[in-house]
Protein backbone atom coordinates (compact mmCIF):
# COMPACT_ATOMS: atom_id res chain seq x y z
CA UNK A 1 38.86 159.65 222.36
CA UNK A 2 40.03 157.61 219.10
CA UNK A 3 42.74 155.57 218.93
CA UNK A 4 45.49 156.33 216.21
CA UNK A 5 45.36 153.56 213.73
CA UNK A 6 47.29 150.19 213.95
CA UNK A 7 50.57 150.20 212.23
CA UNK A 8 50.62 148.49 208.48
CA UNK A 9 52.04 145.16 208.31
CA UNK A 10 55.67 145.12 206.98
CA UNK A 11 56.08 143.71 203.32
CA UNK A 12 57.20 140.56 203.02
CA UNK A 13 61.17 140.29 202.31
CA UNK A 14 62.17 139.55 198.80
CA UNK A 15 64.52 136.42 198.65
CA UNK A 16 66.80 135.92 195.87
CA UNK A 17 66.20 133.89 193.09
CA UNK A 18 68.20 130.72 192.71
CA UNK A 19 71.88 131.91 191.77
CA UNK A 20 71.33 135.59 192.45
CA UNK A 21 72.21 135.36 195.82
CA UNK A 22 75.87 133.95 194.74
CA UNK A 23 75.99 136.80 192.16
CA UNK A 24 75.33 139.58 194.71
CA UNK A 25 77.96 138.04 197.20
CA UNK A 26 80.04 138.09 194.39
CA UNK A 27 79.59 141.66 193.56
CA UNK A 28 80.02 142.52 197.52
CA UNK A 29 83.26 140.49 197.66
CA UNK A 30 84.69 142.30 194.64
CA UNK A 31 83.62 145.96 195.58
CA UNK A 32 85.11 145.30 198.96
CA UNK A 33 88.24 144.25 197.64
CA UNK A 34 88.19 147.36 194.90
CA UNK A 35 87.88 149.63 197.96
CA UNK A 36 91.02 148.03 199.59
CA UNK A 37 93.12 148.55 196.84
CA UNK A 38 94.84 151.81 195.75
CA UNK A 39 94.00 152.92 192.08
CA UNK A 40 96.81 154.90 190.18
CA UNK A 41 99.91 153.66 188.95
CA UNK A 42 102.96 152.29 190.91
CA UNK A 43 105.49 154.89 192.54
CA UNK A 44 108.17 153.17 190.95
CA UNK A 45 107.16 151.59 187.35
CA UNK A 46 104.63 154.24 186.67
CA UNK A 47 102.48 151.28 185.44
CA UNK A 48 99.15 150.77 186.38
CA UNK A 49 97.92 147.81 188.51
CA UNK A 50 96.27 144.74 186.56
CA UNK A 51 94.62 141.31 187.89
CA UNK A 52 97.70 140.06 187.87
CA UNK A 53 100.19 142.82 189.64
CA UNK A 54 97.67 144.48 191.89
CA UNK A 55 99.34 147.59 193.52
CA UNK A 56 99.42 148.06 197.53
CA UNK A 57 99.69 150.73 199.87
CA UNK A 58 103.00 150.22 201.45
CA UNK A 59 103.35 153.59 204.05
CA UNK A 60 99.65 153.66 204.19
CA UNK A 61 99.18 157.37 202.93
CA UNK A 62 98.46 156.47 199.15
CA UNK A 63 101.42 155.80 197.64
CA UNK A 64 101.02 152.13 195.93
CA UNK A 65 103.38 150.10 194.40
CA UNK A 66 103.09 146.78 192.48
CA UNK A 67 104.73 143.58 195.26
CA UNK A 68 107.81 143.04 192.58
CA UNK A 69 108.64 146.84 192.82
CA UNK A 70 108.26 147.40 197.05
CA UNK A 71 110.26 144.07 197.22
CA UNK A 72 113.42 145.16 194.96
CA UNK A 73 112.63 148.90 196.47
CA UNK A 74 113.31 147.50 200.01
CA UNK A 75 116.18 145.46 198.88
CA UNK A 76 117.81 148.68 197.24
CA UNK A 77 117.32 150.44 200.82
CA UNK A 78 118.26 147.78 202.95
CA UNK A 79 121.85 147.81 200.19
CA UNK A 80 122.40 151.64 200.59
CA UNK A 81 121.60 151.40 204.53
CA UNK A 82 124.41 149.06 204.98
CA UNK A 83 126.55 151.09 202.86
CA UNK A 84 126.52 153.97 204.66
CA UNK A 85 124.42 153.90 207.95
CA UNK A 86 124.63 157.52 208.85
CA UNK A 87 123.41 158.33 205.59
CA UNK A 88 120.62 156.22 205.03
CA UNK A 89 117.57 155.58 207.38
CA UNK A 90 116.42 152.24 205.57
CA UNK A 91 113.78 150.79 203.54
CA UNK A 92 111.19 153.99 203.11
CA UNK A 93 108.50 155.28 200.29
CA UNK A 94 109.73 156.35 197.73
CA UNK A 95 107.18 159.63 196.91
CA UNK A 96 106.82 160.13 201.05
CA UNK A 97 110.08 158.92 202.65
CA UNK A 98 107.94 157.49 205.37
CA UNK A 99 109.39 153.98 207.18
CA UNK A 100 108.29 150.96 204.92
């Protein structure tokens, strides 16, 4: 009876070069952040994110909003709450009405 043939050795592993291992953790890092953040334009402004005013998911079904606009959003709510309680549930999304 023959025996089946021995398996063939693995190749060896590639290692980066020097520096390309800091560019591909680079790359990772920023595709990982790109998948956290919601693309579109803000709910509010209608303008689109930039490095500078990234937008962010506030009622966590896809409705983003730049910081400056949730903050003064919330604010507005909070204003109209106290105003008339029975009226107004509190801060919420504006497209979903969902709790913020």
């Amino acid at each position: 009876r023959a025996s089946a043939p021995a398996p063939a050795p693995a190749p060896a592993a590639a290692t980066p070069e020097a520096g390309e291992e800091e560019v591909i953790s680079a790359a990772m890092a920023a595709a990982h952040v790109a998948a956290e953040e919601p693309e579109g334009e803000c709910s509010i402004c209608f303008m689109v994110a930039t490095a500078d005013e990234p937008l962010e998911d506030v009622c966590g079904h896809g409705h983003p909003l730049h910081a400056g606009c949730a903050s003064l959003w919330r604010a507005q709510c909070v204003r109209l709450q106290q105003q008339d309680p029975e009226k107004d549930r509190g801060p919420h999304c504006p497209t979903c009405r969902r709790p913020i």
